[in-house]
N, C-alpha and C. Protein backbone atom coordinates (compact mmCIF):
# COMPACT_ATOMS: atom_id res chain seq x y z
N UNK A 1 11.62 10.09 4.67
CA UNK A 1 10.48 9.71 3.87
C UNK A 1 10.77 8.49 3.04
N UNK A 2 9.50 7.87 2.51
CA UNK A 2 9.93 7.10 1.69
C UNK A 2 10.31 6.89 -0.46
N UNK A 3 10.82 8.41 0.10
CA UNK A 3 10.84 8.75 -1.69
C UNK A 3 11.46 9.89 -1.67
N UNK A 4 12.32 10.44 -0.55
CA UNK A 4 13.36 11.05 -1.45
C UNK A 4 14.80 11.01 -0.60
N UNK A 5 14.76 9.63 -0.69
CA UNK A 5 16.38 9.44 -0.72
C UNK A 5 16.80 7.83 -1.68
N UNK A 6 16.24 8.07 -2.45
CA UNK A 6 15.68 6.78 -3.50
C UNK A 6 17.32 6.92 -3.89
N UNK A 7 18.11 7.45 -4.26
CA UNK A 7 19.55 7.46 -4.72
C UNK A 7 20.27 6.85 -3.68
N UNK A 8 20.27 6.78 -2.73
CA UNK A 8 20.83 5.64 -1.43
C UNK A 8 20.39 4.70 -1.82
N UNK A 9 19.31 4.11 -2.18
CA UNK A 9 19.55 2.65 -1.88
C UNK A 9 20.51 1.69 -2.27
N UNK A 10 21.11 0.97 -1.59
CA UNK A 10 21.95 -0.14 -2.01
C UNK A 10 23.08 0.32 -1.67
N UNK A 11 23.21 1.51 -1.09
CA UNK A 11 24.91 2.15 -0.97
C UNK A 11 25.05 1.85 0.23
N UNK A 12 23.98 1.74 1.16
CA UNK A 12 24.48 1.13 2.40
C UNK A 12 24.09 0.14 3.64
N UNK A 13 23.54 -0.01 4.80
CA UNK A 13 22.73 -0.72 5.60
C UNK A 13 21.67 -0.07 5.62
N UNK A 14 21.03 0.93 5.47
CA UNK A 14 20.33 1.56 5.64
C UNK A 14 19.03 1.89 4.96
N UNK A 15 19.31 1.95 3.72
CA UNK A 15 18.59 1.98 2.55
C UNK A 15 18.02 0.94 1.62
N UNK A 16 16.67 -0.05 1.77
CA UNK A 16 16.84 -0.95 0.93
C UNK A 16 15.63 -0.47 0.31
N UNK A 17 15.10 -2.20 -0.62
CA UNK A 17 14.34 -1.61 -1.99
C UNK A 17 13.05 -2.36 -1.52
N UNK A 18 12.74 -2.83 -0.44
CA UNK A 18 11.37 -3.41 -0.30
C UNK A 18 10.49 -1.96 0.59
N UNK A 19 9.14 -2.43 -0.17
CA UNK A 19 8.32 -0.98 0.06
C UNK A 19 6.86 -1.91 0.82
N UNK A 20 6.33 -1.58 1.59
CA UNK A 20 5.09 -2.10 2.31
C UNK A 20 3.63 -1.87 2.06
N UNK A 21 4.06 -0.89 0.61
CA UNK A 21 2.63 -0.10 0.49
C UNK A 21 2.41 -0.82 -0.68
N UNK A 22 1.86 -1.73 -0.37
CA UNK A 22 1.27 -2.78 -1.88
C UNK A 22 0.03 -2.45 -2.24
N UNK A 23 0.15 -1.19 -3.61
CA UNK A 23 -1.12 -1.29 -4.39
C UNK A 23 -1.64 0.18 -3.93
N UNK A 24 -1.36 1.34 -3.12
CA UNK A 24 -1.64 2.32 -3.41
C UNK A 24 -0.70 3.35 -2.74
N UNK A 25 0.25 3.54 -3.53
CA UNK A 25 1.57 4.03 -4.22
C UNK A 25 2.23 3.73 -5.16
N UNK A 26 3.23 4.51 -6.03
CA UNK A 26 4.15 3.98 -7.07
C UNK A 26 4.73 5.46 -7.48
N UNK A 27 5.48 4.80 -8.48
CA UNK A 27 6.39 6.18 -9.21
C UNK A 27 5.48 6.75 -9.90
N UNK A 28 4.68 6.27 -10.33
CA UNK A 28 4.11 6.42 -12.28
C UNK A 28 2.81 6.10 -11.83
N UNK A 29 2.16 6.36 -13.21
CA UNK A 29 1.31 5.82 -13.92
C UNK A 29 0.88 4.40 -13.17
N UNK A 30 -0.15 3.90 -12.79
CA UNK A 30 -0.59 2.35 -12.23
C UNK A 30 -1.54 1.79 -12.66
N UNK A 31 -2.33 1.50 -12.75
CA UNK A 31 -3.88 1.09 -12.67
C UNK A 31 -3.89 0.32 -10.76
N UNK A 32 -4.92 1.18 -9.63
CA UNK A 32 -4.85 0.68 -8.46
C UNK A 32 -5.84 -0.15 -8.41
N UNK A 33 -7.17 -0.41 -9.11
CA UNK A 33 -7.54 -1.78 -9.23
C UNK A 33 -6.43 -2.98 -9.45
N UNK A 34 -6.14 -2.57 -10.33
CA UNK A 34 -5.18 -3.95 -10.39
C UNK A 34 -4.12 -4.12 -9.43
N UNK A 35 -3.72 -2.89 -9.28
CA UNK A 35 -2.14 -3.49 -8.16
C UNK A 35 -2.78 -3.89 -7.00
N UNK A 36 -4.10 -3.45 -6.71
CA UNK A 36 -4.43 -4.09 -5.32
C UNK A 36 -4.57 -5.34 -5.41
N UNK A 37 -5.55 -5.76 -6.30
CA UNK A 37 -5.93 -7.25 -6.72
C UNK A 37 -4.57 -7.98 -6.65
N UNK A 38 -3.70 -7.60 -7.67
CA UNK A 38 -2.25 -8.25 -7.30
C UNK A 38 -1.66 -8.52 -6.10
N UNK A 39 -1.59 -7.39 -5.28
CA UNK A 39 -1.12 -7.39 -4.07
C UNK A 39 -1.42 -8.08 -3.24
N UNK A 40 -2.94 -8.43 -3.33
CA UNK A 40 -3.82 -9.65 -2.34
C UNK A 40 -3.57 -10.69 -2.77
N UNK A 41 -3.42 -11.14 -4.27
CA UNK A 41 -3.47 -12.11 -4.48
C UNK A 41 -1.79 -12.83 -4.35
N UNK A 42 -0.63 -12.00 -4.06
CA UNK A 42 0.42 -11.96 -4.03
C UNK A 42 0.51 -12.62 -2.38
N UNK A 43 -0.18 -11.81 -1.40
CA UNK A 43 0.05 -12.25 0.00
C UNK A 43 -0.85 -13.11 0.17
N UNK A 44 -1.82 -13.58 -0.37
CA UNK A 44 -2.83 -14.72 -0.27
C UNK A 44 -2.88 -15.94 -0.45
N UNK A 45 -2.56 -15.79 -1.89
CA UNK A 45 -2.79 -16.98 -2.89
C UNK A 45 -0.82 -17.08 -2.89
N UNK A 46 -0.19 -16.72 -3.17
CA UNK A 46 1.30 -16.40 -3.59
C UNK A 46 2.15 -17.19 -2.08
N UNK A 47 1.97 -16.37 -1.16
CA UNK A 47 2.80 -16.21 -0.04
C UNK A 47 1.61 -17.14 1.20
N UNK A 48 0.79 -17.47 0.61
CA UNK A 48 -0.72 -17.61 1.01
C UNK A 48 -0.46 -17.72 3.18
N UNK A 49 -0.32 -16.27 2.88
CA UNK A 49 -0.52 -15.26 4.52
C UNK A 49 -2.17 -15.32 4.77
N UNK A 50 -2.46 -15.68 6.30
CA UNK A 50 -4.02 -15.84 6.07
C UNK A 50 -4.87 -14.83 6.04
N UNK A 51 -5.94 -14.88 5.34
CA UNK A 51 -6.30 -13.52 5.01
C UNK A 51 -6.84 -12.85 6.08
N UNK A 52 -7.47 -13.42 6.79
CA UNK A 52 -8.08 -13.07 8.28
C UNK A 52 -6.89 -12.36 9.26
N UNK A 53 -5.79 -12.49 9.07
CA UNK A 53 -4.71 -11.95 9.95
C UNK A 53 -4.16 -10.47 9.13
N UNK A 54 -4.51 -9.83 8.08
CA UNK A 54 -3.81 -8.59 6.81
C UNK A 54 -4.90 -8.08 7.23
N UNK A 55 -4.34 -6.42 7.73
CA UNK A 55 -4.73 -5.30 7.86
C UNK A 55 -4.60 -4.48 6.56
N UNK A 56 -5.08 -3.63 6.11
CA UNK A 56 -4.72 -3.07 5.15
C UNK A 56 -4.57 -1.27 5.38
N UNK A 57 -3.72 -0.43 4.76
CA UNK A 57 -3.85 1.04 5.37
C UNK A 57 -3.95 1.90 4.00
N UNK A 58 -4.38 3.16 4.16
CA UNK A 58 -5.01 4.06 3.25
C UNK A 58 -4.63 5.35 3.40
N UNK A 59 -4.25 6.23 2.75
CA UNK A 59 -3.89 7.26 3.17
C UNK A 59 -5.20 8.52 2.84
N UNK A 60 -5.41 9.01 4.16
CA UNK A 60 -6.50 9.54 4.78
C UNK A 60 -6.56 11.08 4.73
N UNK A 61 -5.46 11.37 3.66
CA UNK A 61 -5.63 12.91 3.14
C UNK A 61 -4.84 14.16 4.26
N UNK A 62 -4.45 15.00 3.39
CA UNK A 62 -4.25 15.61 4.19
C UNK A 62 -4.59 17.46 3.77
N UNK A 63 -3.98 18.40 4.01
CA UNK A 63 -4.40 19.71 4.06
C UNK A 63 -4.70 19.76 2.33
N UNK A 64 -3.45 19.15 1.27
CA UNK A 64 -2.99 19.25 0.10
C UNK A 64 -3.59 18.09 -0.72
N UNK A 65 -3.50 17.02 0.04
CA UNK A 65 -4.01 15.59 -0.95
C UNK A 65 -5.33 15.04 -0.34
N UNK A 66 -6.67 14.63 -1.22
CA UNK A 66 -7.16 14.28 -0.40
C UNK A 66 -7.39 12.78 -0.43
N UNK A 67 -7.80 12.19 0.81
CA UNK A 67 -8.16 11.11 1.19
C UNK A 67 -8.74 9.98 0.13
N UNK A 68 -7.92 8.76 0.12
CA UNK A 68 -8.07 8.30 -1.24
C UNK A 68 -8.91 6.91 -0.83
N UNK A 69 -9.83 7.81 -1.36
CA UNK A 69 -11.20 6.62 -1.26
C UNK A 69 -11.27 5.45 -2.15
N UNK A 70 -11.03 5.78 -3.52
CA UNK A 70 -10.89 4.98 -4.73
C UNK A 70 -10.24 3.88 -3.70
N UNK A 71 -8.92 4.21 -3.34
CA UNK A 71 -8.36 2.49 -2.69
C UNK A 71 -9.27 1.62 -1.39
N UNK A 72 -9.35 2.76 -0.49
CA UNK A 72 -10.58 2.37 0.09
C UNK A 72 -11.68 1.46 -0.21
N UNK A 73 -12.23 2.00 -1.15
CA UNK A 73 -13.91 1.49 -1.60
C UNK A 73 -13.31 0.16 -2.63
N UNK A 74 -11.70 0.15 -3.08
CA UNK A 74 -10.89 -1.12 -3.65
C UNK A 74 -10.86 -2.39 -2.72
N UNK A 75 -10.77 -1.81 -1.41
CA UNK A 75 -10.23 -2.84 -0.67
C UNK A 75 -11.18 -3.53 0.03
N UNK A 76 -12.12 -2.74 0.13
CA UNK A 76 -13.56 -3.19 0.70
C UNK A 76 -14.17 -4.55 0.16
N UNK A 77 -13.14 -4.48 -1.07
CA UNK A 77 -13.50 -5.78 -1.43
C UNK A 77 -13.15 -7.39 -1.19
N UNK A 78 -11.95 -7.05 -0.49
CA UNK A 78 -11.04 -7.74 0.22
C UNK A 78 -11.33 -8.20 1.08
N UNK A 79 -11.20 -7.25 2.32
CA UNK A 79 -11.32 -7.21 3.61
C UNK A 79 -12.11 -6.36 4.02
N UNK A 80 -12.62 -6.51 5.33
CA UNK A 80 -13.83 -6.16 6.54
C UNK A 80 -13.28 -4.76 6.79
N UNK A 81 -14.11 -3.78 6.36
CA UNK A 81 -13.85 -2.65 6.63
C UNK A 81 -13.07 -2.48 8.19
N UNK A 82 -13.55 -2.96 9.16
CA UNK A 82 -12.91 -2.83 10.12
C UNK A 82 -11.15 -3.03 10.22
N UNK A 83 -10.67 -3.71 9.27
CA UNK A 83 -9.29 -4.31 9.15
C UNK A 83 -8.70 -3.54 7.95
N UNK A 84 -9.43 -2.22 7.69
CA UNK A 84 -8.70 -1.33 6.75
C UNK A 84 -8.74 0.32 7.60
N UNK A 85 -7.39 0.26 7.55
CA UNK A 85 -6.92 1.54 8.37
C UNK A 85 -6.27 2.63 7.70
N UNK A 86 -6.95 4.08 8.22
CA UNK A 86 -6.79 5.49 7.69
C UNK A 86 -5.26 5.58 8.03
N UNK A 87 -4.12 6.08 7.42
CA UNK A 87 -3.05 6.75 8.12
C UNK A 87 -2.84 7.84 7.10
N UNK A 88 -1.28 8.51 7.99
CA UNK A 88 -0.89 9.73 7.32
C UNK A 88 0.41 9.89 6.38
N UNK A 89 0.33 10.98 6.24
CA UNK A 89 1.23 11.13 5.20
C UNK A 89 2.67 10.43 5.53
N UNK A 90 2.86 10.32 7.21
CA UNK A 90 4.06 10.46 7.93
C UNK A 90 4.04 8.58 8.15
């Protein structure tokens, strides 16, 4: 997984500290309006990746958590619903 072997990192090849889920995940406390906004504006404007080519993914709930729309209906603002994708926990 990506959160519980957080005490490896850096001890070996295996374990590093870059994470792919920009803007809906974290340890804590966030505000996900904003980390998304950041996050776009990080690969956009920042890294300026074209926006037409960024998929974006959502996690689509499962038996225990449900499906997190809030980021969803966030990103909609972004990008073409079509280029925002449901995944799982896994």
């Amino acid at each position: 997984g990506k959160h519980n072997d957080l005490e490896d990192v850096g001890k070996d090849v295996y374990h590093h500290t870059f994470f792919e889920m920009l803007g809906n995940w974290s340890f804590g406390d966030y505000f996900k309006r904003e980390a998304i906004t950041w996050a776009w504006a990080l690969l956009t404007k920042v890294y300026k990746l074209p926006e037409e080519r960024l998929y974006i993914t959502y996690f689509e709930g499962n038996d225990q958590v449900p499906c997190d729309t809030e980021a969803l209906e966030i990103w909609k603002e972004f990008v073409p619903e079509a280029r925002i994708l449901p995944f799982d926990a896994k």
